[in-house]
PDB file of N, CA and C in Angstrom:
ATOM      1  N   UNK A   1      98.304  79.275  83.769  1.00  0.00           N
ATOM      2  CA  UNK A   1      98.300  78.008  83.058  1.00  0.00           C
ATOM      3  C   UNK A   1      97.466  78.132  81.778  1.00  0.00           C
ATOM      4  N   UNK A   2      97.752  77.298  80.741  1.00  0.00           N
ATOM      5  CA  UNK A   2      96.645  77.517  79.546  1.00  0.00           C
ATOM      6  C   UNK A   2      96.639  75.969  79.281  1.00  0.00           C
ATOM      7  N   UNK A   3      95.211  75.811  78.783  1.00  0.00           N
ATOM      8  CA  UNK A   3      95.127  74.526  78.654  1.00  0.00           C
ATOM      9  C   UNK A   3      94.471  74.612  76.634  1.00  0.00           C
ATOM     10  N   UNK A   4      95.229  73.631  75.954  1.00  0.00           N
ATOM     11  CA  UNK A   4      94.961  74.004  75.011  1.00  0.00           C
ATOM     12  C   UNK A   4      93.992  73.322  74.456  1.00  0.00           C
ATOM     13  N   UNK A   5      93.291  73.773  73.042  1.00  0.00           N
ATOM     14  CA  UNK A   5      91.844  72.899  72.417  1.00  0.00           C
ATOM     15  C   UNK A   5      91.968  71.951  71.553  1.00  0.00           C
ATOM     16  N   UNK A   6      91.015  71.443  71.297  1.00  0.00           N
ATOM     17  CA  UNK A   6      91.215  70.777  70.057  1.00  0.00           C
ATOM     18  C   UNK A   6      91.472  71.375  68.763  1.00  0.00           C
ATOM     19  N   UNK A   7      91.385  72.649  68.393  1.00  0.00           N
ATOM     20  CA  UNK A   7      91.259  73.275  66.958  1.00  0.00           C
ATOM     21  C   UNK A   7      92.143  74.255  66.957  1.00  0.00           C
ATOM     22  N   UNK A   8      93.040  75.083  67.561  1.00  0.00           N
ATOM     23  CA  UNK A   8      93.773  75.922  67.822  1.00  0.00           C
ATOM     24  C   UNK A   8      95.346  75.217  67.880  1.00  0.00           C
ATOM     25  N   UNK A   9      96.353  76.102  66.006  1.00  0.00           N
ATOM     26  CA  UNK A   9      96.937  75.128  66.252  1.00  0.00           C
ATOM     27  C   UNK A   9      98.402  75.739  66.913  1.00  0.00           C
ATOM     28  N   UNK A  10      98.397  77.245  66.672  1.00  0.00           N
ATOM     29  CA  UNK A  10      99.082  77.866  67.600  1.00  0.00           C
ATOM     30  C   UNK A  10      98.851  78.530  68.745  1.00  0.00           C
ATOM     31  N   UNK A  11      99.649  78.357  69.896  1.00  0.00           N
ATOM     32  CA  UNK A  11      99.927  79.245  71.400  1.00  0.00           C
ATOM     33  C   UNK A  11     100.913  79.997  71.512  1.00  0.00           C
ATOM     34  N   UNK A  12     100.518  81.430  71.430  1.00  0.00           N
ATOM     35  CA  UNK A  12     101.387  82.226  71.854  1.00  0.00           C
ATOM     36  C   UNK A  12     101.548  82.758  73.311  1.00  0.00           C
ATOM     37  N   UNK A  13     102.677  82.355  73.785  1.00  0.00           N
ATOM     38  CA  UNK A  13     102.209  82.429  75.419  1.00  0.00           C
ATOM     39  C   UNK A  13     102.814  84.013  75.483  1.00  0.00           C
ATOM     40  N   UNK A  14     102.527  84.557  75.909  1.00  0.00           N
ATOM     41  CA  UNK A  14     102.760  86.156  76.451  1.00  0.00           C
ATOM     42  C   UNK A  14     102.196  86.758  77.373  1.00  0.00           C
ATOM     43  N   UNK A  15     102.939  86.443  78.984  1.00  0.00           N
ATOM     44  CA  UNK A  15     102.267  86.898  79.800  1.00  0.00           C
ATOM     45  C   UNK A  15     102.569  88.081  80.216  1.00  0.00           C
ATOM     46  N   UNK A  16     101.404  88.840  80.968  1.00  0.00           N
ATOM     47  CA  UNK A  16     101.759  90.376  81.376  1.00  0.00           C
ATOM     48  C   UNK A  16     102.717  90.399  82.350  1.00  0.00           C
ATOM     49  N   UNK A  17     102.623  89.033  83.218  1.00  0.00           N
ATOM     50  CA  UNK A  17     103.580  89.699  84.718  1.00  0.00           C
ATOM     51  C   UNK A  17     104.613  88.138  84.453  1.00  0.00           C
ATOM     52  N   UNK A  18     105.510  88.209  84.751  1.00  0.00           N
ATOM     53  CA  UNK A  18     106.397  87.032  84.671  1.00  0.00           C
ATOM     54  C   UNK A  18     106.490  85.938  85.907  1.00  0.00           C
ATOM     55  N   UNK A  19     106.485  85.045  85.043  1.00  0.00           N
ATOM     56  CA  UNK A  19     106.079  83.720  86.033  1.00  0.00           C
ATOM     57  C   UNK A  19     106.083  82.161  85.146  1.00  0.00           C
ATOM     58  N   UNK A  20     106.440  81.125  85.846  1.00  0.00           N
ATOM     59  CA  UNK A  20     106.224  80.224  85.198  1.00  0.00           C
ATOM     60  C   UNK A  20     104.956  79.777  84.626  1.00  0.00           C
ATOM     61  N   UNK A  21     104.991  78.793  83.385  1.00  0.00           N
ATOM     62  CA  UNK A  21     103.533  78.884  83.087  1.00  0.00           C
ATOM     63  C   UNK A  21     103.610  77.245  82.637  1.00  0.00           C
ATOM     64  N   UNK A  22     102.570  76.550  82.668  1.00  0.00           N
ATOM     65  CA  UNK A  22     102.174  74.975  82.462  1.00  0.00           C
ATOM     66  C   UNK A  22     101.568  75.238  81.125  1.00  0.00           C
ATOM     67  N   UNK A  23     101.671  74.438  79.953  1.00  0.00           N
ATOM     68  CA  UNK A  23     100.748  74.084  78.976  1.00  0.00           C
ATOM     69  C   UNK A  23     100.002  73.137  78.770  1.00  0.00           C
ATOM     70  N   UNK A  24      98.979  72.549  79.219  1.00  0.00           N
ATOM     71  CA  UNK A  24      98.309  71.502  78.839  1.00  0.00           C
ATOM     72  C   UNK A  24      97.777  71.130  77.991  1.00  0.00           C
ATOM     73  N   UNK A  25      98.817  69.814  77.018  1.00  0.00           N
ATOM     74  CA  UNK A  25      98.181  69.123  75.590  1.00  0.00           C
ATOM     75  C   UNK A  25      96.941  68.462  75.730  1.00  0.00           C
ATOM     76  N   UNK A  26      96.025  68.614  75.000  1.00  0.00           N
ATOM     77  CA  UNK A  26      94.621  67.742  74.740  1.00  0.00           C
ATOM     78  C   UNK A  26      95.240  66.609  74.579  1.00  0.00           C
ATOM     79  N   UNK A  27      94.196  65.465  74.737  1.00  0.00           N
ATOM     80  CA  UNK A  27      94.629  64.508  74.255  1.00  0.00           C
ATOM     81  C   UNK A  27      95.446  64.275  72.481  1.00  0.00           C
ATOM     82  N   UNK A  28      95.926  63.800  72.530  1.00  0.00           N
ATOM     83  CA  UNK A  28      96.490  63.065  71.365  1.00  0.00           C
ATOM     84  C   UNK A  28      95.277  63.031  70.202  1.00  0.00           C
ATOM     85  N   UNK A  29      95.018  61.802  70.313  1.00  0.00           N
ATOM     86  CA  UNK A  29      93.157  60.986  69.705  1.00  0.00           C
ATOM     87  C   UNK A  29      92.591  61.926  69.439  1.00  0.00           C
ATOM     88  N   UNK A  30      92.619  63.104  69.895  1.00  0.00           N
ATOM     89  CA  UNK A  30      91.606  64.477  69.590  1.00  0.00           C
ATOM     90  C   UNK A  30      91.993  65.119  68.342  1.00  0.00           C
ATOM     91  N   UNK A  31      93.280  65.165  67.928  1.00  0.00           N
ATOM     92  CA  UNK A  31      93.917  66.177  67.219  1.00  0.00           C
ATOM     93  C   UNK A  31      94.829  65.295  65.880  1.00  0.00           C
ATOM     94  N   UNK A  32      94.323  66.077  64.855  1.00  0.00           N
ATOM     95  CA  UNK A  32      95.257  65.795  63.812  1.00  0.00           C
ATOM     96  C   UNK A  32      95.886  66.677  62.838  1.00  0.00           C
ATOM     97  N   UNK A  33      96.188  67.690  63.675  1.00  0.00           N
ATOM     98  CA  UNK A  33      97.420  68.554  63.132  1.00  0.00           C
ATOM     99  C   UNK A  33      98.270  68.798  64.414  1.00  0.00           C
ATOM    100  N   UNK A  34      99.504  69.565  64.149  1.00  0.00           N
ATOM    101  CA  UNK A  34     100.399  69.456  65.090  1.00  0.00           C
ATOM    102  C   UNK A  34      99.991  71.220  65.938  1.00  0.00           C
ATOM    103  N   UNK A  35     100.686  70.946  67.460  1.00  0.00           N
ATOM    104  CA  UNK A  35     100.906  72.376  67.955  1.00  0.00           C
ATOM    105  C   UNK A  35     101.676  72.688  68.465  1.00  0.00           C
ATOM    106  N   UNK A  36     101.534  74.098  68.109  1.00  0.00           N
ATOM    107  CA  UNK A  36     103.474  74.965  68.166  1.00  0.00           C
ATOM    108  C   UNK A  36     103.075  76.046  69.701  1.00  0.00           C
ATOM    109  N   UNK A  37     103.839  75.528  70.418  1.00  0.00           N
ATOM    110  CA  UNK A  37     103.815  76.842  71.553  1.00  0.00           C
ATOM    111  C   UNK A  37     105.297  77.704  71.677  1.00  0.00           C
ATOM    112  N   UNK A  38     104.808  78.574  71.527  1.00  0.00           N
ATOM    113  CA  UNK A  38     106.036  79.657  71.643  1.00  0.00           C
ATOM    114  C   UNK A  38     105.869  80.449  72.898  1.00  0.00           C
ATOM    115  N   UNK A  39     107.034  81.011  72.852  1.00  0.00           N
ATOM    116  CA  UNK A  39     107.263  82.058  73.892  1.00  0.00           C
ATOM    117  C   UNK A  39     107.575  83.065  73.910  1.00  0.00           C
ATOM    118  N   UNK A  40     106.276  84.208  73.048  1.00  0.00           N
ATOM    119  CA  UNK A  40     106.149  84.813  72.830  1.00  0.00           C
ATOM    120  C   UNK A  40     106.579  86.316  73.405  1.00  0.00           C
ATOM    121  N   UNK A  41     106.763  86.313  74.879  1.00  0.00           N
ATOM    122  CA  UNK A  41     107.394  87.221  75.628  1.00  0.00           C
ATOM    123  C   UNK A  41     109.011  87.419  75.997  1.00  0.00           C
ATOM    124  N   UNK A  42     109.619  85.937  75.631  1.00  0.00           N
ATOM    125  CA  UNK A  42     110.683  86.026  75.687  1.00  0.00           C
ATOM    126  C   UNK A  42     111.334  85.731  77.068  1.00  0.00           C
ATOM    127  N   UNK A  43     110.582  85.548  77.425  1.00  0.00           N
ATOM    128  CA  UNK A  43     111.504  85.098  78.740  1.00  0.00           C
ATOM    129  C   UNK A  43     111.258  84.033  79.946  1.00  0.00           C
ATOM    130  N   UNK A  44     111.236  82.812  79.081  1.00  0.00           N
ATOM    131  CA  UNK A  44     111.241  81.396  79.384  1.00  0.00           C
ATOM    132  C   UNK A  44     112.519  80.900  79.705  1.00  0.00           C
ATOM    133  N   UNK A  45     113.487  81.435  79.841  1.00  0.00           N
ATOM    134  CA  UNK A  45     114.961  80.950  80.517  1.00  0.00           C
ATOM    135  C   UNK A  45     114.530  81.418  82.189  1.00  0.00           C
ATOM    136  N   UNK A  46     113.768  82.666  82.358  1.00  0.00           N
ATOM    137  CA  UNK A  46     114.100  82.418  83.662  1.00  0.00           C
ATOM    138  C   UNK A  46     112.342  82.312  84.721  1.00  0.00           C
ATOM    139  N   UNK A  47     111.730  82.146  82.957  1.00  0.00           N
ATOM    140  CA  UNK A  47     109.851  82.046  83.677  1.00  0.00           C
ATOM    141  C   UNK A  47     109.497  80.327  82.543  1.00  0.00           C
ATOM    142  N   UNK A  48     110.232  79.668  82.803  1.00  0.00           N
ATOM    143  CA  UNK A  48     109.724  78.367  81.796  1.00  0.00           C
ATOM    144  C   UNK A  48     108.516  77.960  81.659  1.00  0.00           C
ATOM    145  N   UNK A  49     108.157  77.538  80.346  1.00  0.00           N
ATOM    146  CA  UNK A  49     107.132  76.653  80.094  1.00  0.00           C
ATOM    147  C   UNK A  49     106.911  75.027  79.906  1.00  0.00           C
ATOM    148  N   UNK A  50     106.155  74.533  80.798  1.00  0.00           N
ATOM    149  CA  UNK A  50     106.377  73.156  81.308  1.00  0.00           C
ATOM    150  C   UNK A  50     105.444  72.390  80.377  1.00  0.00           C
ATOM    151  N   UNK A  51     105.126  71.862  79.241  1.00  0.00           N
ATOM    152  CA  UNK A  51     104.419  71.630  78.388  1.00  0.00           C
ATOM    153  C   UNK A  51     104.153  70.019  78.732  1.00  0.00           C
ATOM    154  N   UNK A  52     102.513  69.846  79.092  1.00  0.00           N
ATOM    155  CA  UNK A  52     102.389  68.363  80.319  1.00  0.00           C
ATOM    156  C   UNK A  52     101.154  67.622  79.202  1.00  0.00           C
ATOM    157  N   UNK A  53     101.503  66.409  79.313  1.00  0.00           N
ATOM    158  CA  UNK A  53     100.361  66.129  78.219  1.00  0.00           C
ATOM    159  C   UNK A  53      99.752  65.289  79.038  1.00  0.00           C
ATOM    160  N   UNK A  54      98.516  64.828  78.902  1.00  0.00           N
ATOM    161  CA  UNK A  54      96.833  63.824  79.341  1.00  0.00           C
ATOM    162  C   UNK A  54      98.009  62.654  80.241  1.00  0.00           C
ATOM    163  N   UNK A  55      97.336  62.854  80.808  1.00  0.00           N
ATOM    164  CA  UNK A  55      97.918  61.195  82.104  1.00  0.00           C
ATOM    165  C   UNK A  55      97.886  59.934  80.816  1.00  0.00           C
ATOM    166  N   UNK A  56      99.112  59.346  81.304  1.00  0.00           N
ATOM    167  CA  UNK A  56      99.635  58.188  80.315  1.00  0.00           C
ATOM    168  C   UNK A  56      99.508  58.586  78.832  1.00  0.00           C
ATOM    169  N   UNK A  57      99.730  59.515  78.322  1.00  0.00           N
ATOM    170  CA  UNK A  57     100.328  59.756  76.904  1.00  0.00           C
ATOM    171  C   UNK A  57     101.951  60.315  76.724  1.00  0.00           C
ATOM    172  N   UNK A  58     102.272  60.006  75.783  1.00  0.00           N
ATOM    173  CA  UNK A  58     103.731  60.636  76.137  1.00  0.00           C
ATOM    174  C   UNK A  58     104.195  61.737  74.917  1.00  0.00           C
ATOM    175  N   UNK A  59     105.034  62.191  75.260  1.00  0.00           N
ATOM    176  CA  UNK A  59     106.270  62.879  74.540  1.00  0.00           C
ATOM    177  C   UNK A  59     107.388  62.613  74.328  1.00  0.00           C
ATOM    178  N   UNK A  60     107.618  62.291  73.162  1.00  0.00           N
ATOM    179  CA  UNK A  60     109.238  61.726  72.570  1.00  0.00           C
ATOM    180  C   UNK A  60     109.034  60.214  72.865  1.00  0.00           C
ATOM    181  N   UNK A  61     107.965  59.394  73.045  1.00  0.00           N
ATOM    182  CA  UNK A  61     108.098  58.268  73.183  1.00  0.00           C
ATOM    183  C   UNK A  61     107.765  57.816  74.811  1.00  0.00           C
ATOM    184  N   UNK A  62     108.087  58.774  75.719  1.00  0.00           N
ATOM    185  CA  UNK A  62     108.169  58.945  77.019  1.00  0.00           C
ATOM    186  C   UNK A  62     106.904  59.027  77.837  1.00  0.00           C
ATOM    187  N   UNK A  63     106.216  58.403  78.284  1.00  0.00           N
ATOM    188  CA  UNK A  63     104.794  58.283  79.274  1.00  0.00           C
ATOM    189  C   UNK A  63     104.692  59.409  80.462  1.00  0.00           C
ATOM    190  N   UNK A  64     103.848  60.728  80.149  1.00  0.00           N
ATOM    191  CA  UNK A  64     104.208  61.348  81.247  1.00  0.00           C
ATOM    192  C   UNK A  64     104.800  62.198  81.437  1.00  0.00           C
ATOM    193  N   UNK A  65     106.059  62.350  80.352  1.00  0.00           N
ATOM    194  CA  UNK A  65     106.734  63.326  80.246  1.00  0.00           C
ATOM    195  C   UNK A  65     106.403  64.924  80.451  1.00  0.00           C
ATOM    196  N   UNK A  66     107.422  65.398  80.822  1.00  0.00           N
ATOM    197  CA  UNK A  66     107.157  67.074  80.687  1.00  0.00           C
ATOM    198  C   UNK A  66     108.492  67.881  80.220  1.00  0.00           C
ATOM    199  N   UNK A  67     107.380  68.410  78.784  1.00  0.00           N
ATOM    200  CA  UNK A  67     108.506  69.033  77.632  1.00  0.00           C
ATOM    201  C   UNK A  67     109.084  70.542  78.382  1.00  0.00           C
ATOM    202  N   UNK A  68     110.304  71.093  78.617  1.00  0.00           N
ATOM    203  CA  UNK A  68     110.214  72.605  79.393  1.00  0.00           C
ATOM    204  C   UNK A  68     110.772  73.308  78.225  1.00  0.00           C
ATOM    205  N   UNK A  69     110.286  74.640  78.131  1.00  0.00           N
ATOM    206  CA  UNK A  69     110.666  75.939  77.253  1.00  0.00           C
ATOM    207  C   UNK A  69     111.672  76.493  78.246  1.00  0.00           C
ATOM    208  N   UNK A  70     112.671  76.060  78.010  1.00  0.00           N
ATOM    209  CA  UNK A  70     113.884  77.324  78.937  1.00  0.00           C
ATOM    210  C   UNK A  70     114.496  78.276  78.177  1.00  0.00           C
ATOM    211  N   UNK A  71     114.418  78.113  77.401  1.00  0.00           N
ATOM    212  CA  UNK A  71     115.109  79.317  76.567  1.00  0.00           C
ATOM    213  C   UNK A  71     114.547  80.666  75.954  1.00  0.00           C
ATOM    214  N   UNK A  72     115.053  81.562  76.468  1.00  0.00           N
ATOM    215  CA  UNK A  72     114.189  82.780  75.629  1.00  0.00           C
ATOM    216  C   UNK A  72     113.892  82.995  74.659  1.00  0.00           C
ATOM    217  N   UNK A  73     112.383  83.284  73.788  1.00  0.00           N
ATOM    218  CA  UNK A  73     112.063  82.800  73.038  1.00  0.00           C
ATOM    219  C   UNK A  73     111.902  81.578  72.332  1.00  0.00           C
ATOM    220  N   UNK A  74     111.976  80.428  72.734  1.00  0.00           N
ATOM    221  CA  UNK A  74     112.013  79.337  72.511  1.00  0.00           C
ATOM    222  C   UNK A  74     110.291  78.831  71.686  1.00  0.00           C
ATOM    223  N   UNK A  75     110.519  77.846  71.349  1.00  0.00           N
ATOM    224  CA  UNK A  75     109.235  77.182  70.643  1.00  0.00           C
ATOM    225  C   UNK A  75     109.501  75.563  70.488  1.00  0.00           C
ATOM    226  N   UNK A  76     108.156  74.788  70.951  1.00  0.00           N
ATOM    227  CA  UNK A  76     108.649  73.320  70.324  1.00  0.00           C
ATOM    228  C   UNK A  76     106.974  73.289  69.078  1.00  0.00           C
ATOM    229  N   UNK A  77     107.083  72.351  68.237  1.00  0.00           N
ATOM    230  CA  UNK A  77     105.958  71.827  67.557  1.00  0.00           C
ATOM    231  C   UNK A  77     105.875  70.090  67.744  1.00  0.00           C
ATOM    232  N   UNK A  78     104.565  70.251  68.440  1.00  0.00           N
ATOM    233  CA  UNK A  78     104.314  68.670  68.320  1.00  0.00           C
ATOM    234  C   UNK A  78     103.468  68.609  67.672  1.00  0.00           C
ATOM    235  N   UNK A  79     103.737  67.111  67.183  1.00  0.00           N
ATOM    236  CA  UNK A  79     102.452  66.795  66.174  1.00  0.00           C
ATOM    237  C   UNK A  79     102.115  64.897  67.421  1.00  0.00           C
ATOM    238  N   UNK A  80     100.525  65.109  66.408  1.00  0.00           N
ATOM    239  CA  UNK A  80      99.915  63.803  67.431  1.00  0.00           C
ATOM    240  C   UNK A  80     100.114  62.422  66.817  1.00  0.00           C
ATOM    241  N   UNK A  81     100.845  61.367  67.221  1.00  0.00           N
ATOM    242  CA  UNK A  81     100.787  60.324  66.758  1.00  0.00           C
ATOM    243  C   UNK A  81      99.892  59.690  66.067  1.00  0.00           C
ATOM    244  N   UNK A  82     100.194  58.686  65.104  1.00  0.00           N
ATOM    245  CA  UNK A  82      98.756  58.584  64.427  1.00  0.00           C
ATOM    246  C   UNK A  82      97.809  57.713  65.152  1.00  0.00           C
ATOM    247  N   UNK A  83      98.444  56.750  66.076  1.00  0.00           N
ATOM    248  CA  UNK A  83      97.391  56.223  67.012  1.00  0.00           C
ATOM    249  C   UNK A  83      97.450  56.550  67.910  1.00  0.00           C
ATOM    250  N   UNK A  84      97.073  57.810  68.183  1.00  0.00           N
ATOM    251  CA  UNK A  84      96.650  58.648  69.322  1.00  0.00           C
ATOM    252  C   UNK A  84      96.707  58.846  70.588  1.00  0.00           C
ATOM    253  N   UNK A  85      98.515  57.931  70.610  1.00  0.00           N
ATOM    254  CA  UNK A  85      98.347  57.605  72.015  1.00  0.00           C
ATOM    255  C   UNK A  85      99.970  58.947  72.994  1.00  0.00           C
ATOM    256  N   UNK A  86     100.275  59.508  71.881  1.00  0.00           N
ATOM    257  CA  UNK A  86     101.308  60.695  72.601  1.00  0.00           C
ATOM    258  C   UNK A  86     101.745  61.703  71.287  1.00  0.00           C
ATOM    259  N   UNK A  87     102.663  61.961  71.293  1.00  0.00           N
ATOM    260  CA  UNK A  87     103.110  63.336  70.979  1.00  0.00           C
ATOM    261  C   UNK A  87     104.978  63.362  70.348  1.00  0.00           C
ATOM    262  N   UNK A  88     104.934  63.810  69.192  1.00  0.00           N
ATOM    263  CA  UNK A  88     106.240  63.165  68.811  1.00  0.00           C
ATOM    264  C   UNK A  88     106.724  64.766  67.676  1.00  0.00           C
TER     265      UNK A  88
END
């Protein structure tokens, strides 16, 4: 699992042994630039990345949501709403 910071604005996920992996967004309110997680190893179609943000913030509008990397090589970029309450 990687849980990400406040100041770090890319994740390159590249793991040694293959497996699914969780990303955990900081809060929203914390951050005012966007972050890009990739999948750096390439093989998120059949080891996905489940990208989960702070209890009651959302993604795409959505409370809770969980963004998935299925595709090999894949990448999303979120950026933080300006009132700090999810991920768009």
């Amino acid at each position: 699992d990687v849980t990400a910071n406040t100041s770090v604005d890319d994740y390159f996920i590249e793991k040694t042994v293959g497996a699914a992996t969780n990303f955990y967004l900081p809060s929203a309110a914390s951050r005012t630039t966007p972050i890009r997680i990739i999948d750096s190893k390439g093989d998120a179609n059949t080891n996905n990345i489940t990208v989960i943000p702070e209890s009651g913030e959302t993604i795409f509008a959505i409370a809770d949501y969980h963004y998935v990397i299925d595709g090999n090589g894949g990448q999303i970029t979120l950026t933080p709403r300006p009132d700090g309450t999810g991920w768009v």
